[in-house]
C-alpha atoms as a PDB file:
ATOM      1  CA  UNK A   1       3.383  -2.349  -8.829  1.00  0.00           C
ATOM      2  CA  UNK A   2       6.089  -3.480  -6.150  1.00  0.00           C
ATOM      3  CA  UNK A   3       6.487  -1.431  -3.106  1.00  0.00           C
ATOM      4  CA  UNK A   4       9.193   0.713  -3.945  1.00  0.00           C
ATOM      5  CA  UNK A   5       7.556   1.952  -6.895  1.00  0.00           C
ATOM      6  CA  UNK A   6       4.828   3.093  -4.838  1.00  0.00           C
ATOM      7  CA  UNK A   7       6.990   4.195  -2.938  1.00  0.00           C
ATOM      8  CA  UNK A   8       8.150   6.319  -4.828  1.00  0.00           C
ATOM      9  CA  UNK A   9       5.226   7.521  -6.353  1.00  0.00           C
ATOM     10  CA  UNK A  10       4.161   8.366  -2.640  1.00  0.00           C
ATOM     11  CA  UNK A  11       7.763  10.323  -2.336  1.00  0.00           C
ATOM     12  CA  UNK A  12       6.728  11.882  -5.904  1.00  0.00           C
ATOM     13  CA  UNK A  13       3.455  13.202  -4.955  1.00  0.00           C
ATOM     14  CA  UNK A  14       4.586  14.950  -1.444  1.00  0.00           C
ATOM     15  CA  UNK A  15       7.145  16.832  -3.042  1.00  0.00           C
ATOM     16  CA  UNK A  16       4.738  17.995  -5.496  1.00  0.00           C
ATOM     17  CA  UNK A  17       2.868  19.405  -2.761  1.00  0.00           C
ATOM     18  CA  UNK A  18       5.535  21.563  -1.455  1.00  0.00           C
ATOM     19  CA  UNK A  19       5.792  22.803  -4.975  1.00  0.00           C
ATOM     20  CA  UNK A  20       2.336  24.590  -4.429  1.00  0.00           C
ATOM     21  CA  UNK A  21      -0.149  22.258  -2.958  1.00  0.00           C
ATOM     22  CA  UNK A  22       0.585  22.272   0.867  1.00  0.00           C
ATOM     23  CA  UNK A  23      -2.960  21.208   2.088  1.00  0.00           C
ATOM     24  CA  UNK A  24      -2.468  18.033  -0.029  1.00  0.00           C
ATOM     25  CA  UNK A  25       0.302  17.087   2.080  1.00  0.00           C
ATOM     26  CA  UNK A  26      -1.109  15.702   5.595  1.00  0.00           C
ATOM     27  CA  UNK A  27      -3.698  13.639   3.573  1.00  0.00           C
ATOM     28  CA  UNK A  28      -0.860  12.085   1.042  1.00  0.00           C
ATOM     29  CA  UNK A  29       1.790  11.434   4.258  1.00  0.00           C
ATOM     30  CA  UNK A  30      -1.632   9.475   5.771  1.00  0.00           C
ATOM     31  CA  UNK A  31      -1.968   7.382   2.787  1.00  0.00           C
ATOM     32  CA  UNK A  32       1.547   6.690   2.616  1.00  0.00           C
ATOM     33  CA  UNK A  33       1.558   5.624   6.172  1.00  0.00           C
ATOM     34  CA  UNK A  34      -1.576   3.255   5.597  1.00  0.00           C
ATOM     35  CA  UNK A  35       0.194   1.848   2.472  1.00  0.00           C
ATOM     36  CA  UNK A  36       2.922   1.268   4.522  1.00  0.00           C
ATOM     37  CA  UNK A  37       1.476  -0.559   7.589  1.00  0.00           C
ATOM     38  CA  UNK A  38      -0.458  -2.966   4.910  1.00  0.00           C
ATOM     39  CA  UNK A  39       2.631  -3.479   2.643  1.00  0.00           C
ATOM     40  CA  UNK A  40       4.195  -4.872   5.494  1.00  0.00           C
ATOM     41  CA  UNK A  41       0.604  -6.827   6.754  1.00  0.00           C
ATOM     42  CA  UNK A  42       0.506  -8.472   3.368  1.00  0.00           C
ATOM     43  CA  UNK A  43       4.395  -9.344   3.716  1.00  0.00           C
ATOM     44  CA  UNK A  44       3.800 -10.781   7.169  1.00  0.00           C
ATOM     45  CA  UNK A  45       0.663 -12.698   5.917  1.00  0.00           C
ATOM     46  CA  UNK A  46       1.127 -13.789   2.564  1.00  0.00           C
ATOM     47  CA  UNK A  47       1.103 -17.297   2.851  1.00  0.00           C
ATOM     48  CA  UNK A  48      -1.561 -17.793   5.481  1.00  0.00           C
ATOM     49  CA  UNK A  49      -3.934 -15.248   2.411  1.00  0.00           C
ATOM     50  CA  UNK A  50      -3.061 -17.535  -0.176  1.00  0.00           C
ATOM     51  CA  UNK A  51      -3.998 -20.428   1.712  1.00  0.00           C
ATOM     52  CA  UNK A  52      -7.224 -19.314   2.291  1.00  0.00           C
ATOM     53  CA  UNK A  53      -8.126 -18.386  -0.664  1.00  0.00           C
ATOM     54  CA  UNK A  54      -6.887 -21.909  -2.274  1.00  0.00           C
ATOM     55  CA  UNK A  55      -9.099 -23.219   0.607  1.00  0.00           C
ATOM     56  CA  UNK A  56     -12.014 -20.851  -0.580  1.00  0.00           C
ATOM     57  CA  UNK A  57     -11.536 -21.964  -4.135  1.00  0.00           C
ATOM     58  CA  UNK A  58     -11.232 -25.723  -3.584  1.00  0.00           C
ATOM     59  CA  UNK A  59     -14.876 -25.156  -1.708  1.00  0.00           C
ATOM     60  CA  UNK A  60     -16.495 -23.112  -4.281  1.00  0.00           C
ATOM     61  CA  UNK A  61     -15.488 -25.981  -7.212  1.00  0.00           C
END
């Protein structure tokens, strides 16, 4: 699942809560946020990951 579609699933589920679940909402808008701040981690961070885990693998053979 790319970020936009969990995005949008995100986008999906708060307005759900204004449909009748409003004490779901400050717990879903957290998530979002955290999905958020790692989406863009992982972007910033991909290559230097993947490195390491070549490196890991290359070790472990």
């Amino acid at each position: 699942m790319n970020q936009a579609d969990r995005s949008g699933i995100d986008a999906s589920l708060l307005a759900l809560c204004a449909a009748g679940m409003p004490e779901a909402k400050a717990p879903l808008e957290t998530s979002l946020k955290e999905e958020q701040r790692m989406a863009a981690w992982i972007d910033s961070n991909v290559e230097k990951v993947t490195m390491e885990y070549l490196t890991h693998q290359r070790q472990a053979a």
